[in-house]
N, C-alpha and C. Protein backbone atom coordinates (compact mmCIF):
# COMPACT_ATOMS: atom_id res chain seq x y z
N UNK A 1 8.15 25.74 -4.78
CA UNK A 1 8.41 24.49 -4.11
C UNK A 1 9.91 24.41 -3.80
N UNK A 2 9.92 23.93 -2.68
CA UNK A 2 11.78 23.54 -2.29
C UNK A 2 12.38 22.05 -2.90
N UNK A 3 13.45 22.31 -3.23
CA UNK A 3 13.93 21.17 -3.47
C UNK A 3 15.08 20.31 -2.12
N UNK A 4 14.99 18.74 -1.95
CA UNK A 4 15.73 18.69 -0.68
C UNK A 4 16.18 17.43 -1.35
N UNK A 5 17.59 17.28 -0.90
CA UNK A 5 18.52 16.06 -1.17
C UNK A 5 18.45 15.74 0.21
N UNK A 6 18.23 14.06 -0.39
CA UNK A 6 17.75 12.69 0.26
C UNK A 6 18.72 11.59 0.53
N UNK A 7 19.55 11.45 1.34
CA UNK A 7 20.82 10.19 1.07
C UNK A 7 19.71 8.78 1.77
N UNK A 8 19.94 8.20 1.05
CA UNK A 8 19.56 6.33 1.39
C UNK A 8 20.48 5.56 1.07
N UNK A 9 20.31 4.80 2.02
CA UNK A 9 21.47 3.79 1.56
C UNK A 9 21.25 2.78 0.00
N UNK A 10 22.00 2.23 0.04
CA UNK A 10 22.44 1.12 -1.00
C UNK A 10 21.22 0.57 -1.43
N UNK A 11 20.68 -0.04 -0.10
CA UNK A 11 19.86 -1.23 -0.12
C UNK A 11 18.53 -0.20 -0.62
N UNK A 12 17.93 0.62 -0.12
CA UNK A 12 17.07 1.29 -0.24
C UNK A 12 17.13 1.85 -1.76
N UNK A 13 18.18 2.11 -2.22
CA UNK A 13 18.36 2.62 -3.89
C UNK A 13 17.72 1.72 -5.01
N UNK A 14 18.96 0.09 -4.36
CA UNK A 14 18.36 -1.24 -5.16
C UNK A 14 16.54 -1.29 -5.50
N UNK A 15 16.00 -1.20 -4.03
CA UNK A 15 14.82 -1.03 -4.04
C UNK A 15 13.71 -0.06 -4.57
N UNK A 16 14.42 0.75 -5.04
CA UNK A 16 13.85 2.05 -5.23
C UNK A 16 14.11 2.45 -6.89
N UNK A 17 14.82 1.79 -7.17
CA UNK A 17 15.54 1.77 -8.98
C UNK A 17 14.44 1.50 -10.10
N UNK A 18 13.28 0.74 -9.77
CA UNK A 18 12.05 0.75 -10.82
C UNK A 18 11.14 1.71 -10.99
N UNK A 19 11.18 2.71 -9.98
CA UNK A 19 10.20 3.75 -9.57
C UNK A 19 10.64 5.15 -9.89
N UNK A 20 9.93 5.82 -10.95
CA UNK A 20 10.22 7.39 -11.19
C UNK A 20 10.48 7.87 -10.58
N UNK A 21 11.00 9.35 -10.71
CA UNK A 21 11.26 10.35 -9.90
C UNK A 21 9.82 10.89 -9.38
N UNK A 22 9.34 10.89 -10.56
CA UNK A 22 8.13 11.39 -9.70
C UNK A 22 7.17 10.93 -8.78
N UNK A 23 7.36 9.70 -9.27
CA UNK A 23 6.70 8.58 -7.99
C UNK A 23 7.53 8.36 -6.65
N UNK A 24 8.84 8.85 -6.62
CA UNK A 24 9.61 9.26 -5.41
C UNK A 24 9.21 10.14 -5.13
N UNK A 25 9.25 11.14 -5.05
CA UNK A 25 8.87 12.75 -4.96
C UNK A 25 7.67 12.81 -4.07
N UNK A 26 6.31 12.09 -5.05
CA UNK A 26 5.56 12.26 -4.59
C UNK A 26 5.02 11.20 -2.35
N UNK A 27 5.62 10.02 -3.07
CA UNK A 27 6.04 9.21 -1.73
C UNK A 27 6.75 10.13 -0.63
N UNK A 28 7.93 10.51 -1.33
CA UNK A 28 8.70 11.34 0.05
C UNK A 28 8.15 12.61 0.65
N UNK A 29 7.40 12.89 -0.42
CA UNK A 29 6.56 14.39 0.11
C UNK A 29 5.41 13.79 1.06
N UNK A 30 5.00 12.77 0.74
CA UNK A 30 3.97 11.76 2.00
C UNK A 30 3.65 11.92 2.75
N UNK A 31 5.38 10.91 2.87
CA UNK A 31 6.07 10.09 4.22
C UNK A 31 6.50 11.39 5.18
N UNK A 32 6.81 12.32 4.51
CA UNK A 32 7.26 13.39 5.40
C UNK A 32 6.02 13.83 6.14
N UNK A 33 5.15 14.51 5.21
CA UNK A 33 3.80 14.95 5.56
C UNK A 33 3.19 14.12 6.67
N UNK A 34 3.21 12.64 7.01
CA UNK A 34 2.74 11.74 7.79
C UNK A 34 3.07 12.10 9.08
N UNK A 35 4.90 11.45 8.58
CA UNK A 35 5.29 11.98 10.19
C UNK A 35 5.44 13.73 10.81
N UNK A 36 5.35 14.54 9.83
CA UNK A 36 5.35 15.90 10.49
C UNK A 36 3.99 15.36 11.38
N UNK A 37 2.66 15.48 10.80
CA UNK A 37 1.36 15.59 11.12
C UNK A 37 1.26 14.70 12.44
N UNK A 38 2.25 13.52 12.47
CA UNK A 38 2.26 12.46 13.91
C UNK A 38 2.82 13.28 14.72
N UNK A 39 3.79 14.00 14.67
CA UNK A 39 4.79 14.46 15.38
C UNK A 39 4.15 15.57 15.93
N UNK A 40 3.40 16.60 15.26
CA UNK A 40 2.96 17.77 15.55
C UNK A 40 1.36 17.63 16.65
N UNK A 41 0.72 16.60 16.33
CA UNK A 41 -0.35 15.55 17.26
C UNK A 41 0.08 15.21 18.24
N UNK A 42 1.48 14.46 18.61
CA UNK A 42 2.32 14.65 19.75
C UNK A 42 2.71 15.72 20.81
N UNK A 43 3.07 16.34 19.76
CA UNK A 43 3.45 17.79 21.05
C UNK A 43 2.41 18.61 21.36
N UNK A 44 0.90 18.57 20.67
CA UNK A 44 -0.18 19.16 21.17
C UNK A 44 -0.37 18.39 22.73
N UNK A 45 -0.37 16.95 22.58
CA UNK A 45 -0.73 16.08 23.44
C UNK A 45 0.32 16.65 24.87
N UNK A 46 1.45 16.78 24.39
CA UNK A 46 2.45 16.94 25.64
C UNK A 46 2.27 17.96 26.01
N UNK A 47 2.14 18.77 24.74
CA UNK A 47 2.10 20.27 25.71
C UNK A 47 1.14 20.42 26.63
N UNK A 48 -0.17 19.98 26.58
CA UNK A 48 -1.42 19.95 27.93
C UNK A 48 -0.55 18.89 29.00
N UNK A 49 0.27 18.03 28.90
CA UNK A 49 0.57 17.12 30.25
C UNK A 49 0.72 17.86 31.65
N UNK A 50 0.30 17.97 32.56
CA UNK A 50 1.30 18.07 33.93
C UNK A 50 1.91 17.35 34.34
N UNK A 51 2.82 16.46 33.86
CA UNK A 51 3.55 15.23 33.96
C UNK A 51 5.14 15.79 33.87
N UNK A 52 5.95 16.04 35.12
CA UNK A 52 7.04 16.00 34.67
C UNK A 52 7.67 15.18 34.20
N UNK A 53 8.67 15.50 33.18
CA UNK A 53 9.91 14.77 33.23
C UNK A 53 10.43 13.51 34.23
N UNK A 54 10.58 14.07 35.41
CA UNK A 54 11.01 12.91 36.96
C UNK A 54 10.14 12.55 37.18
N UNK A 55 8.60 13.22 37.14
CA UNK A 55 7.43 11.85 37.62
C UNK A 55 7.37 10.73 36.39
N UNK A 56 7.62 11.11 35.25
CA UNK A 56 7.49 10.19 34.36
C UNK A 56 8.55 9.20 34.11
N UNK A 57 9.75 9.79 34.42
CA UNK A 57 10.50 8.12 34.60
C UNK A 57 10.34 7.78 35.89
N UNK A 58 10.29 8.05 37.39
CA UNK A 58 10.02 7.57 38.06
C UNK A 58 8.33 6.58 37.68
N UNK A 59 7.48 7.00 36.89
CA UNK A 59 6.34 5.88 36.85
C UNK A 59 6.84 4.71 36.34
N UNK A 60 7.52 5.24 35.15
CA UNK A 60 8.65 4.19 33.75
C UNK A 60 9.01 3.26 34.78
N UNK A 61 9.95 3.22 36.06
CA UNK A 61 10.72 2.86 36.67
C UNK A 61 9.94 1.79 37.40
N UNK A 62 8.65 2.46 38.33
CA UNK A 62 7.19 2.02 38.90
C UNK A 62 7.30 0.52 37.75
N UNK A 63 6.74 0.56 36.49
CA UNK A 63 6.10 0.01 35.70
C UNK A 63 7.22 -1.33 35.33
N UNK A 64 8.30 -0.56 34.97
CA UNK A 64 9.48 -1.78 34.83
C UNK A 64 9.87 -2.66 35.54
N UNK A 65 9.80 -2.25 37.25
CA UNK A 65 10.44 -3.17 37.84
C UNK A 65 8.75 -3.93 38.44
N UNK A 66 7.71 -3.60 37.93
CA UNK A 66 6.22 -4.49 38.53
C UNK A 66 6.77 -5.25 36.92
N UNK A 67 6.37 -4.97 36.15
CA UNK A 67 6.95 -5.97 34.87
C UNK A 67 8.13 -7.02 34.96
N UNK A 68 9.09 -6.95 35.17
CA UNK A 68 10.24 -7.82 35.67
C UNK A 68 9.63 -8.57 36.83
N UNK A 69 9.24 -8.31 37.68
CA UNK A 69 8.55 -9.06 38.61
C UNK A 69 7.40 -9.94 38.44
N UNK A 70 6.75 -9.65 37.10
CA UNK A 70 5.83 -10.42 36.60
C UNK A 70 6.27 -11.61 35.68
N UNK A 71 7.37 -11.15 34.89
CA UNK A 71 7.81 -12.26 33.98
C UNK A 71 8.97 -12.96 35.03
N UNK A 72 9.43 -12.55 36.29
CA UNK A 72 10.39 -13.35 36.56
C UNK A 72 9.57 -14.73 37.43
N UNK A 73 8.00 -14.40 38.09
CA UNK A 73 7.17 -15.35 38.60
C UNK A 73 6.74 -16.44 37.36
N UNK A 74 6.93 -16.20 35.94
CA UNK A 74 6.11 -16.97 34.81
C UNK A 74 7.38 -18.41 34.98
C-alpha cells in the first residue's frame, strides 16, 4: 500500500480532530476512489463525443445568451 500526505486546512483539522486515523484513512481512500471512478465515467463519456471543443462553446454561447434573454423578459 502507498502512503500519501494530505494538507487541509485549519478548519477541516478542527473538524476532523475526534476521528482516528484509521477512520481517516479509510474515508480518504473513499473519497478518492469516488471521484477517480466519476472522473474515469467522464472521460469514457467524452471520449465517444463528436463534439468539438468550438461547437461546444459556441452551443454554451447558443444557450447563454437564449437564457439571458429569458430572465431579462421575467
Amino acid at each position: 500500500m502507498v502512503e500519501v500526505k494530505v494538507v487541509i486546512s485549519d478548519e477541516l483539522h478542527r473538524k476532523l480532530r475526534g476521528f482516528s486515523d484509521v477512520e481517516l484513512s479509510l474515508l480518504a481512500n473513499r473519497v478518492v476512489n469516488e471521484k477517480f471512478e466519476r472522473l474515469a465515467r467522464l472521460k469514457r463519456i467524452v471520449s465517444k463525443s463528436k463534439l468539438s471543443e468550438k461547437k461546444a462553446a459556441e452551443i454554451s454561447g447558443k444557450i447563454n445568451k437564449s437564457l439571458a434573454k429569458r430572465y431579462e423578459e421575467l
